[in-house]
C-alpha atoms as a PDB file:
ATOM      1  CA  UNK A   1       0.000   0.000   0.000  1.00  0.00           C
ATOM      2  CA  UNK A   2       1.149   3.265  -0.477  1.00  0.00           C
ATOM      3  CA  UNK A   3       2.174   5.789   2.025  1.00  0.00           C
ATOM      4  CA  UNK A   4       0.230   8.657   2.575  1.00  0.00           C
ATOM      5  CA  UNK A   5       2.088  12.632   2.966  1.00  0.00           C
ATOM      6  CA  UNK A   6       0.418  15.395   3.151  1.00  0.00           C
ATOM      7  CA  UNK A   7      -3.209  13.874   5.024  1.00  0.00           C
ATOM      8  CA  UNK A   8      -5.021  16.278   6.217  1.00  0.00           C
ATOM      9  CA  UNK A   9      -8.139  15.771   3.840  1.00  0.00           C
ATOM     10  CA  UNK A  10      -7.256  11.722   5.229  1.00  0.00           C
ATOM     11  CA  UNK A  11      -7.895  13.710   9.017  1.00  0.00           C
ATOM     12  CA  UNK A  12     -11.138  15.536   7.906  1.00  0.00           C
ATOM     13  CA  UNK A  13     -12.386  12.872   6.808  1.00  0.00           C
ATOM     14  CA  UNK A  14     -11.752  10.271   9.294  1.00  0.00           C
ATOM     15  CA  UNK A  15     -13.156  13.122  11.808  1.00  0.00           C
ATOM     16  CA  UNK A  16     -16.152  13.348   9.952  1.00  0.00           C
ATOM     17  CA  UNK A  17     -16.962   9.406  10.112  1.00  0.00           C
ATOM     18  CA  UNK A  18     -16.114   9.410  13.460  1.00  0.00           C
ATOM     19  CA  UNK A  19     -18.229  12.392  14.169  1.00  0.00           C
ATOM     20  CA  UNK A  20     -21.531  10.866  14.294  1.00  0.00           C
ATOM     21  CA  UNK A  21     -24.279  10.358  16.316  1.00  0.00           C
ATOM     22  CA  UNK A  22     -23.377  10.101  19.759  1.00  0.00           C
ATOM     23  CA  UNK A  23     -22.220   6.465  20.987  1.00  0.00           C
ATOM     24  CA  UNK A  24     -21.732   5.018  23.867  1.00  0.00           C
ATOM     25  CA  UNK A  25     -17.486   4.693  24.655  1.00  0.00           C
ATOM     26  CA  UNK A  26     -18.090   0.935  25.941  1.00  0.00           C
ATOM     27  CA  UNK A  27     -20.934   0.385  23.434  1.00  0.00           C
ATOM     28  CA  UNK A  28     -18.456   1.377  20.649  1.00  0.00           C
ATOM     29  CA  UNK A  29     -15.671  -0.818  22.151  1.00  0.00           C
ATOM     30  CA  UNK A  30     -17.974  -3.762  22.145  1.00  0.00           C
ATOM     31  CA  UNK A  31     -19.169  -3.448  18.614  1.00  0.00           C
ATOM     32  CA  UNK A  32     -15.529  -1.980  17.158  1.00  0.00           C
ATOM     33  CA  UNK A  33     -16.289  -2.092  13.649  1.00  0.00           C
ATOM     34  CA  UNK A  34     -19.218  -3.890  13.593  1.00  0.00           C
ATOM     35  CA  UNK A  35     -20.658   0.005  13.352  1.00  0.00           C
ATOM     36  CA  UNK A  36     -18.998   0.898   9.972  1.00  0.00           C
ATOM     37  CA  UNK A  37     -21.416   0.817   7.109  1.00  0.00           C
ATOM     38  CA  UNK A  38     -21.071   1.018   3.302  1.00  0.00           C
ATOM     39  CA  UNK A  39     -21.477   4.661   3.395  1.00  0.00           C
ATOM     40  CA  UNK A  40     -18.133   4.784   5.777  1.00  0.00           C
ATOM     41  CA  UNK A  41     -16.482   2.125   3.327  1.00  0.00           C
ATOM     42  CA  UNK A  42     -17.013   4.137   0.740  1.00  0.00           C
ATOM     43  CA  UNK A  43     -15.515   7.515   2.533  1.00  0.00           C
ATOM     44  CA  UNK A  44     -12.584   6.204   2.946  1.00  0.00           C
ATOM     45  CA  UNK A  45     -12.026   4.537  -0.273  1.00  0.00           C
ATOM     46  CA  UNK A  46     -12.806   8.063  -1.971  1.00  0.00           C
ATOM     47  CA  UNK A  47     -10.565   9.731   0.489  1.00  0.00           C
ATOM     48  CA  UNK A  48      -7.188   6.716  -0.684  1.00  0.00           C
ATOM     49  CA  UNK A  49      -8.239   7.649  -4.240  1.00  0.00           C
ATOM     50  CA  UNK A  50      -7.991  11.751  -3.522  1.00  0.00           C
ATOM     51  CA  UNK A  51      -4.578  11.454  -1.057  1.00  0.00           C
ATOM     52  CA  UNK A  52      -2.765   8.624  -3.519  1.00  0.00           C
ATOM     53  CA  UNK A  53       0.561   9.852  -5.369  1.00  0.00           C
ATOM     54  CA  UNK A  54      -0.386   9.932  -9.010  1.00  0.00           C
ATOM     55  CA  UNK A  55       2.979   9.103  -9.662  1.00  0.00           C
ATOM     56  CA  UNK A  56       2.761   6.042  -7.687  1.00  0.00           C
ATOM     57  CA  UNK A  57      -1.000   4.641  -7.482  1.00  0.00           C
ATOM     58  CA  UNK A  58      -2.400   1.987  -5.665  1.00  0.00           C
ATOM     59  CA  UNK A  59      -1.397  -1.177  -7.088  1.00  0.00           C
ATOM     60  CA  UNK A  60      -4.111  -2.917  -9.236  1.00  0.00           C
ATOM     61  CA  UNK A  61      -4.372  -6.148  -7.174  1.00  0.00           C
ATOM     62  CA  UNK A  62      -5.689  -4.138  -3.772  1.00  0.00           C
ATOM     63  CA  UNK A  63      -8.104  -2.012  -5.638  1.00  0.00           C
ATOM     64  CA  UNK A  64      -9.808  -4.924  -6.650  1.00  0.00           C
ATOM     65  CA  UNK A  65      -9.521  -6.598  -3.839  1.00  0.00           C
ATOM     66  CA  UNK A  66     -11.519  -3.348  -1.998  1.00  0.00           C
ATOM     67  CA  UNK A  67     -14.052  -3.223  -4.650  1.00  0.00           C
ATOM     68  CA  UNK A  68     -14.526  -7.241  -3.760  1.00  0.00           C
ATOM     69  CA  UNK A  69     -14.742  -6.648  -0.419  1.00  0.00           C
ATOM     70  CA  UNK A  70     -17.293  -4.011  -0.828  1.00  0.00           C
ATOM     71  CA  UNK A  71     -19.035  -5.748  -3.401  1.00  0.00           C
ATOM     72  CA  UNK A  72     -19.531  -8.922  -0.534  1.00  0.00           C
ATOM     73  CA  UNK A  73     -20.340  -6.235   1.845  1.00  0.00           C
ATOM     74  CA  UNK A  74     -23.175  -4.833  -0.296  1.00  0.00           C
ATOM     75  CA  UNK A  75     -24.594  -8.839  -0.830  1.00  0.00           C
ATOM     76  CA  UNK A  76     -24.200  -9.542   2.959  1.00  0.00           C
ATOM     77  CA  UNK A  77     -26.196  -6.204   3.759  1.00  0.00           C
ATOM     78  CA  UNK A  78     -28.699  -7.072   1.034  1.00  0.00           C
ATOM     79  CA  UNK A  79     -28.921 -10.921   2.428  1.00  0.00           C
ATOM     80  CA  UNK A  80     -29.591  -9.815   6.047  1.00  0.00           C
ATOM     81  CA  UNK A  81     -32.430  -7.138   5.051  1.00  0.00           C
ATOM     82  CA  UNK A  82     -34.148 -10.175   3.063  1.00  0.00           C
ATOM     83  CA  UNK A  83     -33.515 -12.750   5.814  1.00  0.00           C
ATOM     84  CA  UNK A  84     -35.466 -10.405   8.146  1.00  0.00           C
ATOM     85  CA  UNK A  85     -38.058 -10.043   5.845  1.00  0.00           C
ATOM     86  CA  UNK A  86     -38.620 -13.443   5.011  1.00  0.00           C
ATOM     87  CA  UNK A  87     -38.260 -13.961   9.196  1.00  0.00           C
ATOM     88  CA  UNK A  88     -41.092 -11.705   9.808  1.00  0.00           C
ATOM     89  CA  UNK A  89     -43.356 -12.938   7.285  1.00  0.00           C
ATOM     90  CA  UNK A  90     -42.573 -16.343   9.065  1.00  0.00           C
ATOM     91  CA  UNK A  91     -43.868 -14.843  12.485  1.00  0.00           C
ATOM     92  CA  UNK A  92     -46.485 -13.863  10.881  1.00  0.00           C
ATOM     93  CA  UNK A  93     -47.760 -16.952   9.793  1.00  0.00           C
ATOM     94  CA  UNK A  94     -46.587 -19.298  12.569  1.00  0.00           C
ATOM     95  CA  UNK A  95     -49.305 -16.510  14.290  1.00  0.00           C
ATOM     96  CA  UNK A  96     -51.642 -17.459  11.942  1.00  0.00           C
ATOM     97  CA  UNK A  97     -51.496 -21.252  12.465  1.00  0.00           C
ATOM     98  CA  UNK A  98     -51.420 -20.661  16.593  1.00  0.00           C
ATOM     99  CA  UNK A  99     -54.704 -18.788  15.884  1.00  0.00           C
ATOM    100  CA  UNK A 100     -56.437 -21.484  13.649  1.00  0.00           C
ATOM    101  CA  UNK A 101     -55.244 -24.449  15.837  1.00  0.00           C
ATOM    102  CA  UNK A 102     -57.011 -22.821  18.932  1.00  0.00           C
ATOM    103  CA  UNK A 103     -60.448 -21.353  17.767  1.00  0.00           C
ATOM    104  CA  UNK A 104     -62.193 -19.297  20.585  1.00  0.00           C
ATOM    105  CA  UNK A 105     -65.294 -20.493  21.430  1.00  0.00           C
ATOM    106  CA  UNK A 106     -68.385 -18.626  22.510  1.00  0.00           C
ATOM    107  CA  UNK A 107     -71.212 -19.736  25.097  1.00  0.00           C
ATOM    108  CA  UNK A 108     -74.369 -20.264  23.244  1.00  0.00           C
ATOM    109  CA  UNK A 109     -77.056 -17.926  24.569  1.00  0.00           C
END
């Protein structure tokens, strides 16, 4: 990888990641980068792109290999939110089938 001079943008923008929401200091250490999203992923790739030497640019090999690991990061993301769909609707019908297996019965009048 190559070295960085000269990072302040590299500063500003690791400040402004790190300057969200409030978090909890032990809830933060707990989690450690289990927090980091795709939106912080791609920060700092933008930022390696701006502060790289044009005279000596990232080598080929790791830029792919970010863009791969991004790319699985997208498809886990994407997995989860349809795993919790599909969970829910499960709920939902397990619900369903509690309800039918136990009809409530009235007292005749």
């Amino acid at each position: 990888m190559t070295t960085i001079t000269g990072n302040s943008g590299l500063t500003d923008s690791l400040k402004a990641i790190n300057s969200g929401p409030a978090v909890n200091p032990s809830a933060r250490a707990k989690s450690g980068f289990a927090t980091l999203d795709q939106g912080d992923f791609l920060k700092l790739l933008v930022t390696q792109l701006q502060q790289q030497d044009p005279l000596a640019p990232v080598d080929n090999k790791e830029m792919l290999a970010q863009m791969a690991q991004f790319s699985t990061l997208a498809g886990s993301t994407e997995t989860n939110a349809t795993l919790a769909d599909i969970s829910g609707k499960l709920d939902a019908l397990i619900q369903v089938q509690k309800a039918a297996a136990n009809p409530v019965t009235t007292p005749a009048n």
